[in-house]
Protein backbone atom coordinates (compact mmCIF):
# COMPACT_ATOMS: atom_id res chain seq x y z
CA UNK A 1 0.00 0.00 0.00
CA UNK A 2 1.42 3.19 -0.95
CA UNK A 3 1.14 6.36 1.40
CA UNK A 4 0.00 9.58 0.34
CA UNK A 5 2.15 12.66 0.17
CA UNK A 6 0.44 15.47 2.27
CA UNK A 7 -0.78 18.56 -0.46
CA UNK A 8 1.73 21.49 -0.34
CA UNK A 9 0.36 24.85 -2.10
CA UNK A 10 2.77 26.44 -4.35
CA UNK A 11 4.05 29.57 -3.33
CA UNK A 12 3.17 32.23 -5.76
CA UNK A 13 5.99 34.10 -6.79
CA UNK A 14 6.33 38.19 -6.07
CA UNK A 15 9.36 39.72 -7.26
CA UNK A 16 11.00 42.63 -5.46
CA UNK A 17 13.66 44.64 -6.86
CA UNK A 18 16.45 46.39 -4.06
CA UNK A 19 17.96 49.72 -4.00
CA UNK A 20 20.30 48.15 -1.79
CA UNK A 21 21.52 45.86 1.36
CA UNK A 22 18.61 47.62 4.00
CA UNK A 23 16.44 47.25 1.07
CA UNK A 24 17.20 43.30 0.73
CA UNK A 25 16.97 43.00 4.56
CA UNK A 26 13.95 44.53 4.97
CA UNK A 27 12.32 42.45 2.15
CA UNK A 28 14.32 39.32 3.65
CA UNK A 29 11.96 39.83 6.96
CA UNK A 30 8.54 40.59 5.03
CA UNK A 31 9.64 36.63 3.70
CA UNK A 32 10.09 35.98 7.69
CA UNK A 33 6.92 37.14 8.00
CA UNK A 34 5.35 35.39 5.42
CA UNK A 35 6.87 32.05 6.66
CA UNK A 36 4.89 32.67 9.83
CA UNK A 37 1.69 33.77 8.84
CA UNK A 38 2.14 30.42 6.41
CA UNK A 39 0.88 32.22 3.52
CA UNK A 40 1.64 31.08 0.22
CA UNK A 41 4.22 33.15 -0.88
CA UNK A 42 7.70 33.31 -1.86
CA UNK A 43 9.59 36.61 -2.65
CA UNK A 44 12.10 36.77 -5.09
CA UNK A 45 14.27 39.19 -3.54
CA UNK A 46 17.08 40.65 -6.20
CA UNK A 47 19.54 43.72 -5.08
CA UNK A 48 19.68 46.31 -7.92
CA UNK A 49 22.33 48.27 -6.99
CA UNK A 50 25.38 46.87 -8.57
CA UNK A 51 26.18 49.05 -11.15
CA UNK A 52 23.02 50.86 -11.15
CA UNK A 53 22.68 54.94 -9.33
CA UNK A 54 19.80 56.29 -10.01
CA UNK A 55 16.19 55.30 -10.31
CA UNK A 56 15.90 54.71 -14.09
CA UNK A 57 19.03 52.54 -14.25
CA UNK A 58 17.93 49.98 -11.14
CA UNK A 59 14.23 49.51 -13.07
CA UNK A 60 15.61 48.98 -16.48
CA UNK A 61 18.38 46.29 -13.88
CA UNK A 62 15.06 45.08 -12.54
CA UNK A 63 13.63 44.50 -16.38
CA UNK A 64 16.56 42.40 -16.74
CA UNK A 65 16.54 40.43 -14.20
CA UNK A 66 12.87 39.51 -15.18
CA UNK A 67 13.98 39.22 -18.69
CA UNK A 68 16.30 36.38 -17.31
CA UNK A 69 13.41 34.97 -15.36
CA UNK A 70 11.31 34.22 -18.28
CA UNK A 71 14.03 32.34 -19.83
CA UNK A 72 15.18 30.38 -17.32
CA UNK A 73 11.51 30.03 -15.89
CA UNK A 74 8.43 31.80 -15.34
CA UNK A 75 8.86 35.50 -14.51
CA UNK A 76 6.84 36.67 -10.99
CA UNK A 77 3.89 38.65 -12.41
CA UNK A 78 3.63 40.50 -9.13
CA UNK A 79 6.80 43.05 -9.31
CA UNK A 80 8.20 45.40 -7.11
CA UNK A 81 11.21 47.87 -6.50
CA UNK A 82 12.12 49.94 -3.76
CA UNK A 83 13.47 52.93 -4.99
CA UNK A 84 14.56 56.47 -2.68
CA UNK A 85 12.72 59.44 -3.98
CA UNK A 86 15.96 61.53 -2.96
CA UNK A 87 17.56 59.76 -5.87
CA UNK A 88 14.46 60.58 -8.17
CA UNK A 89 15.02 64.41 -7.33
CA UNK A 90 18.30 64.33 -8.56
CA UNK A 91 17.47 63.91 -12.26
CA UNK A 92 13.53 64.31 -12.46
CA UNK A 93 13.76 63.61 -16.23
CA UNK A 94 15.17 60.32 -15.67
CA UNK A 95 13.07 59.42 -12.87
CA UNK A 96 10.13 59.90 -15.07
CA UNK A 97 11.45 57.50 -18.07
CA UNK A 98 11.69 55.24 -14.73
CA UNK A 99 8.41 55.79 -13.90
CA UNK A 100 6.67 55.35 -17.61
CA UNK A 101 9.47 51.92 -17.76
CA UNK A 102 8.17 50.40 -15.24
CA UNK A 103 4.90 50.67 -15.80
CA UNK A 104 5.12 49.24 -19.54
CA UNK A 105 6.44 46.26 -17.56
CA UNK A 106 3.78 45.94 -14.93
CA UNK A 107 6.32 47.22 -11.93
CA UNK A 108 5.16 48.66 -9.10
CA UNK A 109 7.41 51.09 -8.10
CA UNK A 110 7.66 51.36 -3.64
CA UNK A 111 8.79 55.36 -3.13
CA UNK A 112 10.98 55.46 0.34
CA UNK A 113 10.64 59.48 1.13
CA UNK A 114 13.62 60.34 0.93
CA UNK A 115 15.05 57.73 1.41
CA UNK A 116 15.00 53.65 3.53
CA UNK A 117 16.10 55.16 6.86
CA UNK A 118 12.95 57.56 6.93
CA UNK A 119 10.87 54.85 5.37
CA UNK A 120 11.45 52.56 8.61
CA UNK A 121 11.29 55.42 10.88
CA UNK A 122 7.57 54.93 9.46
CA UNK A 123 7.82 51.03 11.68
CA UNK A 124 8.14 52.75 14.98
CA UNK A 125 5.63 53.50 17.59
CA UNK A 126 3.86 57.29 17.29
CA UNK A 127 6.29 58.47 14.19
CA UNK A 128 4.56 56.83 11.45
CA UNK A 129 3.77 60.49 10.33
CA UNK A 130 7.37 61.73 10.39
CA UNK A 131 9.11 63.17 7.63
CA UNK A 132 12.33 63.95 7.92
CA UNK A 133 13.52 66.26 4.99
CA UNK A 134 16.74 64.90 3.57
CA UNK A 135 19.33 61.38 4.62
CA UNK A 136 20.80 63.07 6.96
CA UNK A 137 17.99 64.07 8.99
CA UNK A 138 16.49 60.56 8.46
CA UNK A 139 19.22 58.87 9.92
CA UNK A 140 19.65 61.04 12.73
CA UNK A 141 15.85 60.29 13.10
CA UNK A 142 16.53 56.42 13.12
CA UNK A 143 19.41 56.63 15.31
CA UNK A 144 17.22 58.31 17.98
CA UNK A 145 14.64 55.26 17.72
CA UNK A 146 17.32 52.94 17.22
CA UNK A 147 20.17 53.16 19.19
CA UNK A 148 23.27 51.66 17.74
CA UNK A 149 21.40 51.36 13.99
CA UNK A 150 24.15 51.09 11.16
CA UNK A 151 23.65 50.80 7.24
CA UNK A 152 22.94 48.06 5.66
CA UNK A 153 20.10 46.71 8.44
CA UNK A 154 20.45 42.87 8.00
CA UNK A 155 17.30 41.29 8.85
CA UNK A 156 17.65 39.50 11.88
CA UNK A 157 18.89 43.06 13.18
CA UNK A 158 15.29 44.18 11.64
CA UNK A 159 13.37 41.16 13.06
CA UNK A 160 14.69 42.28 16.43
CA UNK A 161 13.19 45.69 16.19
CA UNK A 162 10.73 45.70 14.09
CA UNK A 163 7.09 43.89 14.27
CA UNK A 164 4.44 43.11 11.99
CA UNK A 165 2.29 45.55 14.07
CA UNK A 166 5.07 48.01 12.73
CA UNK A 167 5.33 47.13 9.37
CA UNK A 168 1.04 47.48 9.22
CA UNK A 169 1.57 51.11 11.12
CA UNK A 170 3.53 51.67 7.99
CA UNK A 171 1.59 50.53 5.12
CA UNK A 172 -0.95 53.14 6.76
CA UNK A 173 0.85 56.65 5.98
CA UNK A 174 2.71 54.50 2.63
CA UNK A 175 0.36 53.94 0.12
CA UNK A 176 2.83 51.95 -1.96
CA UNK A 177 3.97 50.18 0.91
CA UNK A 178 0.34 48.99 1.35
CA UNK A 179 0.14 47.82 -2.48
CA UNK A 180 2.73 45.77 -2.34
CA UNK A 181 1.97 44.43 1.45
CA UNK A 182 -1.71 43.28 0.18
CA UNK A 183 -0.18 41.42 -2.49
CA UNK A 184 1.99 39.43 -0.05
CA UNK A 185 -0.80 39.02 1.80
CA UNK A 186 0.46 40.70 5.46
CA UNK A 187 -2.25 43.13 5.30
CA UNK A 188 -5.49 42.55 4.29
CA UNK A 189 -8.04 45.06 2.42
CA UNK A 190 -8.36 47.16 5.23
């Protein structure tokens, strides 16, 4: 008699592009915290940074890495990238082509104003609304939440100070944070 293997899902794919290390981290512990919600996801995390500065060149990276995807197998049809808007301010014409690139390939782009640092200032407990100006204000922001904090965040250093409780206090002043945390699944319509 033979026994029956037990029914696993499959994960449905979600791809999500990186400015940088933080970037990865961070999107290393939303997988942590898909794992434990058991949700049938798996995020293809990809750092865009290499060789890539500004917003333009890290999407048309990103195309490229999908562009590999589909050849070696199926490209995610959920995409992402986390791009800093400081960046985006530096050229605004090639932040634009960005923008219209990504689009044509059904990318979502995730704005961090200006920039990670202030983005997961956003995590912690009554400064979801702040909005520090420029980097440098951001990180002295972070560094006054987060004693000790250091670029890149790794994500067990994230896991130990961050929450899902955070991440949804977030998603609520971020409207592409939300997006893309509804399509994972951490957050529901709400």
């Amino acid at each position: 008699m033979r026994t029956r293997r037990a029914f696993i899902p499959p994960r449905r794919p979600i791809f999500i592009g990186c400015e940088g290390e933080s970037e990865q981290g961070y999107a290393g512990f939303l997988q942590d915290l898909v794992r434990e919600a058991d949700l049938p996801v798996h995020l293809m995390i990809e750092v865009l940074g290499p060789g890539a500065g500004d917003p333009l060149s890290r999407v048309e990276m990103a195309v490229r890495k999908l562009a590999h995807l589909r050849r070696t197998r199926a490209a995610p049809v959920e995409r992402f990238v986390l791009l800093d808007t400081d960046q985006a301010e530096m050229d605004r014409d090639r932040a634009e082509r960005a923008r219209r690139l990504a689009g044509q390939e059904g990318i979502q782009i995730v704005w961090q104003e200006p920039c990670f640092e202030a983005l997961l200032l956003r995590h912690f407990p009554n400064r979801a609304a702040n909005r520090p100006p420029d980097n440098q204000a951001a990180q002295r922001a972070i560094e006054r939440e987060w004693a000790g904090y250091a670029k890149p965040a790794s994500r067990a250093e994230l896991a130990r100070r961050v929450d899902l409780q955070g991440v949804v206090r977030a998603s609520a002043v971020e409207p592409d944070l939300k997006a893309m945390l509804r399509c994972i699944g951490l957050i529901g319509e709400n």
